[in-house]
Protein backbone atom coordinates (compact mmCIF):
# COMPACT_ATOMS: atom_id res chain seq x y z
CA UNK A 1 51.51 16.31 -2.63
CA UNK A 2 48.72 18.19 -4.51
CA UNK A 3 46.81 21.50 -4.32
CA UNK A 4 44.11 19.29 -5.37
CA UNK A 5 42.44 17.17 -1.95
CA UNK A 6 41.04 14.60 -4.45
CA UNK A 7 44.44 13.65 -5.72
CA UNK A 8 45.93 13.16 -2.45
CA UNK A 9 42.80 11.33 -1.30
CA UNK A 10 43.39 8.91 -4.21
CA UNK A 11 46.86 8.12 -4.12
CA UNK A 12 46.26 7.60 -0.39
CA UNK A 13 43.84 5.34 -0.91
CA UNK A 14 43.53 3.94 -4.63
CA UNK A 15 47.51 2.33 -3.93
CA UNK A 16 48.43 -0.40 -1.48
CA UNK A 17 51.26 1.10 0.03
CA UNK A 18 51.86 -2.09 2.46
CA UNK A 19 51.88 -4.12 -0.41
CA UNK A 20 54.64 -1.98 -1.61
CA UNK A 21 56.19 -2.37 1.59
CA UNK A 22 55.85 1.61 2.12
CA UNK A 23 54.30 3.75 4.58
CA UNK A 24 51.92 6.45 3.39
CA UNK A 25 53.51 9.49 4.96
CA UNK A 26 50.87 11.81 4.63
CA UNK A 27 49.63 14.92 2.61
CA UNK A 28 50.46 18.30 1.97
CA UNK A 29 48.59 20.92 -0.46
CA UNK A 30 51.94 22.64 -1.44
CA UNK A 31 55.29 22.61 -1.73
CA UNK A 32 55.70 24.41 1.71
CA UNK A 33 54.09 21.87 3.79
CA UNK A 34 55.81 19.05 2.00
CA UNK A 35 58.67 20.98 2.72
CA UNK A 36 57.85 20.65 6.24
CA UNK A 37 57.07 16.88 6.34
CA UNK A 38 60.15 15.56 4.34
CA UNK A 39 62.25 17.67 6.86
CA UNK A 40 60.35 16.20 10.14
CA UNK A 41 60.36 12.57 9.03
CA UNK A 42 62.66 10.35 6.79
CA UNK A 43 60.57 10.19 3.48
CA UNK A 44 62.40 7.86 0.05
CA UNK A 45 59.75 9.10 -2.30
CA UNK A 46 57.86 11.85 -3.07
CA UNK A 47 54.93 12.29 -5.72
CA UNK A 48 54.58 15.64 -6.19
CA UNK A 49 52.24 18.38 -8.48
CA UNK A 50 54.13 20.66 -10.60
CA UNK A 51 52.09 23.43 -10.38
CA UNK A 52 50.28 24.66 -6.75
CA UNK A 53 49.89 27.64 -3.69
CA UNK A 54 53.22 28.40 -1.99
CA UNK A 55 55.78 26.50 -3.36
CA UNK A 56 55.44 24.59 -6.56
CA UNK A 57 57.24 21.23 -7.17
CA UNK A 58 60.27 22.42 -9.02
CA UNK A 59 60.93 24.52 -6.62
CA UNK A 60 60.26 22.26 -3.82
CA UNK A 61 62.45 19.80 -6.13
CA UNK A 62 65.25 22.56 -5.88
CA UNK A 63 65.19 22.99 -2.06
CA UNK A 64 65.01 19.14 -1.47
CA UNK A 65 68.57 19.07 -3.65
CA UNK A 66 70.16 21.63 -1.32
CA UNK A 67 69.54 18.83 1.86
CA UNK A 68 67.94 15.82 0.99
CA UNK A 69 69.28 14.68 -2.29
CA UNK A 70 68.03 11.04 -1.93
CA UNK A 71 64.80 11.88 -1.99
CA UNK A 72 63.15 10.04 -5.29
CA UNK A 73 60.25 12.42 -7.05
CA UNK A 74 57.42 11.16 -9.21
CA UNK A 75 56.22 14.86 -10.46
CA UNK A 76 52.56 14.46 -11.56
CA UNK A 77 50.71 17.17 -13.93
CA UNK A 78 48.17 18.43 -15.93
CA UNK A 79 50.38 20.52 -18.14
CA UNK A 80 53.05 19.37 -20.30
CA UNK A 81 56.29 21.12 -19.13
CA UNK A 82 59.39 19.77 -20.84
CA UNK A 83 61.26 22.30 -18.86
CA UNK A 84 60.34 21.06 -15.58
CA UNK A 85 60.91 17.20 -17.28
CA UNK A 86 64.77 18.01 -18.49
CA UNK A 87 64.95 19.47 -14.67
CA UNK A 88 63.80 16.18 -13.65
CA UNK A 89 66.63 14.67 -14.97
CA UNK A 90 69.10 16.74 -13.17
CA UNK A 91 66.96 16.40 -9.77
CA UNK A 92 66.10 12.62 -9.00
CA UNK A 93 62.53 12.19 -10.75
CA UNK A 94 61.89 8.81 -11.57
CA UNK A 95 58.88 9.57 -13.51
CA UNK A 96 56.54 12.53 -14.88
CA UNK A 97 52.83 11.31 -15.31
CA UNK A 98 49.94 13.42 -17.11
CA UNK A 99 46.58 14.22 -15.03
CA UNK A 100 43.92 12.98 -15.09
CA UNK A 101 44.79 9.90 -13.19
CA UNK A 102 42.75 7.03 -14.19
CA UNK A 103 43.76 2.97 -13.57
CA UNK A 104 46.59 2.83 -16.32
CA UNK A 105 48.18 5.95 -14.48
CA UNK A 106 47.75 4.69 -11.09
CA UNK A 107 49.17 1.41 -12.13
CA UNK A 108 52.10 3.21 -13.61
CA UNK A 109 52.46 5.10 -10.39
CA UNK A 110 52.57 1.65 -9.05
CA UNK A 111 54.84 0.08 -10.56
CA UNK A 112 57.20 3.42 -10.24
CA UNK A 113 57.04 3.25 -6.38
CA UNK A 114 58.05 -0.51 -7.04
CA UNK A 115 60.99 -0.06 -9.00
CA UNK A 116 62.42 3.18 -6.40
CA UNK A 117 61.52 0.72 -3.44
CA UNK A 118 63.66 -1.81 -4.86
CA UNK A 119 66.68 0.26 -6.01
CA UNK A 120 66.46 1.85 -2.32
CA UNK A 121 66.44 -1.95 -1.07
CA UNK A 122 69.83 -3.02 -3.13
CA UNK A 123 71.56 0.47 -2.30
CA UNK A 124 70.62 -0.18 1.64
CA UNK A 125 72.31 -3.86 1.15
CA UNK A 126 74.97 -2.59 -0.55
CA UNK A 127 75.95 -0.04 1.69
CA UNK A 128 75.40 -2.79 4.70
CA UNK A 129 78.03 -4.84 2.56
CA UNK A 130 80.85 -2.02 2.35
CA UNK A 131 80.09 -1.09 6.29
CA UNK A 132 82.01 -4.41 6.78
CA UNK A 133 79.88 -5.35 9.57
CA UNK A 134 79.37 -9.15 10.17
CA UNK A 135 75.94 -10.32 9.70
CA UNK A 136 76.26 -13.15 12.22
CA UNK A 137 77.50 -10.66 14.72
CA UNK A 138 74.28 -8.34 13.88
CA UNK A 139 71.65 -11.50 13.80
CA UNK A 140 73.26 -12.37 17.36
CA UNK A 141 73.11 -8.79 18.55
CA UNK A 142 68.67 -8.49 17.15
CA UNK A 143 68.64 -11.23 18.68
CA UNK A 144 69.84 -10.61 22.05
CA UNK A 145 68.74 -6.99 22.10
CA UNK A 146 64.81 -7.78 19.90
CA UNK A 147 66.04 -5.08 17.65
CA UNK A 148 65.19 -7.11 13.83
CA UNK A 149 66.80 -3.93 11.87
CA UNK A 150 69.51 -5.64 9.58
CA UNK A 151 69.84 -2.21 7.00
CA UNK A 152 70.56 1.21 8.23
């Protein structure tokens, strides 16, 4: 999320989300929207602008941490805010990137999404291991039923 089309418009289309094994979940120009879209659809990670319209991202960041906590934030800027990066700690931001984005900042972005995807991966199978469930019972049961969802 950006107040700025252009950065939205790149991250959209400058990463390979499917290669990440993530789904782009769209755009929104300020916190509000984002707001909106986190709370209509199950979103992992969020890269976010500090500073917009509306709601900015620590704020956003603050709401998010009121009722959905396990949302992951990359916070992307132009201004160097070590107040809003000490937040980060206490708020689930993987990462805080400097604008402009060029290829070295889009990698990092990259690889960030990478990491988060993974760690949401082993916490899915690990929470799949202390359900107790059986995973013969649950191949049987996709099977029968065509249903090929093994994490919750």
């Amino acid at each position: 999320m950006d107040d700025d089309k252009r950065v939205c418009e790149c991250l959209e289309g400058l990463i390979d989300w499917q290669s990440l094994e993530c789904e782009f979940a769209g755009m929104a120009y300020n916190g509000e929207q984002a707001y909106s879209m986190i709370d209509e659809q199950q979103v992992d990670i969020l890269i976010t602008d500090l500073k917009m319209p509306v709601m900015g991202g620590v704020e956003l960041l603050k709401k998010l941490h009121e009722n959905h906590k396990n949302v992951v934030t990359i916070f992307l800027s132009a201004y160097e805010d070590f107040s809003a990066a000490q937040l980060g700690m206490e708020y689930n931001v993987k990462r805080y990137i400097l604008k402009p984005l060029d290829q070295y900042k889009i990698k990092e972005i990259t690889e960030t999404v990478s990491e988060i995807n993974d760690q949401l991966s082993k916490e899915q199978y690990l929470h799949y291991l202390l359900s107790g469930r059986s995973f013969e019972h649950d191949v049987k049961n996709n099977l029968e039923t065509g249903n090929y969802v093994f994490f919750e």
